[in-house]
Protein backbone atom coordinates (compact mmCIF):
# COMPACT_ATOMS: atom_id res chain seq x y z
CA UNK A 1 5.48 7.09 11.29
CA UNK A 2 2.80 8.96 9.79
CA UNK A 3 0.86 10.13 12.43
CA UNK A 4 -1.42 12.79 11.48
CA UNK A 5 -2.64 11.31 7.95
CA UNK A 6 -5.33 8.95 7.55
CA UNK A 7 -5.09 5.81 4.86
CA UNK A 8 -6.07 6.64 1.94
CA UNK A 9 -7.96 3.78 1.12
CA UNK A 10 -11.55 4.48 0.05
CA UNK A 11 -14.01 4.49 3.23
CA UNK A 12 -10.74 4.12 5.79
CA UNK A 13 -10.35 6.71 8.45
CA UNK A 14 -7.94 4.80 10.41
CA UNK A 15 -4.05 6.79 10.90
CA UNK A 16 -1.84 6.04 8.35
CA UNK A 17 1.13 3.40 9.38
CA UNK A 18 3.29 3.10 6.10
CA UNK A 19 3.22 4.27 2.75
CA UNK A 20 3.79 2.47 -0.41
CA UNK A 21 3.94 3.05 -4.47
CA UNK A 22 0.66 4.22 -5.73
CA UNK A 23 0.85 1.94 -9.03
CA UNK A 24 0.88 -1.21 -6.62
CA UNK A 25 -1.81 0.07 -4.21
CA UNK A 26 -4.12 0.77 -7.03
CA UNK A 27 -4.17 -2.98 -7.78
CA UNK A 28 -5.37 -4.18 -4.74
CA UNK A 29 -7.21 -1.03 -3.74
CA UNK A 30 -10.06 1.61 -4.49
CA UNK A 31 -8.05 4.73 -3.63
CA UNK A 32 -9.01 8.62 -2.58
CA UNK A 33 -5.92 10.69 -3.25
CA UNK A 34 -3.90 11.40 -5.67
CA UNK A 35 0.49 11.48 -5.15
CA UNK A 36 3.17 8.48 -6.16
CA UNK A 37 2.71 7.02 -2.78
CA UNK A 38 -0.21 6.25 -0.67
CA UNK A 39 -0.40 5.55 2.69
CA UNK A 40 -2.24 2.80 4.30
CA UNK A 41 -3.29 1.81 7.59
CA UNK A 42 -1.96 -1.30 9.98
CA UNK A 43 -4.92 -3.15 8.53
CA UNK A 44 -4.94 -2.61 4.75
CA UNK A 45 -0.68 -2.50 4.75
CA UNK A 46 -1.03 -6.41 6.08
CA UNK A 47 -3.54 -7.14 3.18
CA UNK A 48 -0.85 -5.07 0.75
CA UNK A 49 1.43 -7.45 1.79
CA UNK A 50 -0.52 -10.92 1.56
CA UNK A 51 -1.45 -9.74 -1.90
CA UNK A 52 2.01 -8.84 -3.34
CA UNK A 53 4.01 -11.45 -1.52
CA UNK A 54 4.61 -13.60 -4.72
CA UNK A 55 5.30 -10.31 -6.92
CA UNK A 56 7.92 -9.23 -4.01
CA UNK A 57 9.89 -12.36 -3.77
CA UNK A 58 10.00 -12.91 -7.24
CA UNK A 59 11.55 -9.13 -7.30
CA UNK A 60 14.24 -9.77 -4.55
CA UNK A 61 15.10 -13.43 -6.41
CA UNK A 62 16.22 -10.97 -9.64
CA UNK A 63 13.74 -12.55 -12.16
CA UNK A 64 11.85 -9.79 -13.55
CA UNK A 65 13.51 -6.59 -14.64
């Protein structure tokens, strides 16, 4: 997908493989750019998702507006 960036999570240098909402990332993460979306690597997207899981299905169910 995102080939020639890196993640942007602090210390990371591996290639970006999605990118998600900054507000979320910044969370979870220590993060080196600036933007409304950052993108992470295979590695720290996987922990993005662990992390969120909850918040996301609770989102999908229609809960919380």
């Amino acid at each position: 997908m995102n080939e020639n960036k890196e993640c942007d999570v602090q210390g990371c240098k591996n290639p970006a493989f999605k990118s998600v909402s900054r507000e979320k990332a910044k969370e979870i993460f220590s993060l080196k750019s600036e933007g409304r979306r950052v993108h992470l690597c295979k590695e720290h997207y996987k922990e993005f998702k662990k992390k969120t899981k909850k918040e996301r299905e609770i989102e999908r169910l229609g809960w919380v507006r």
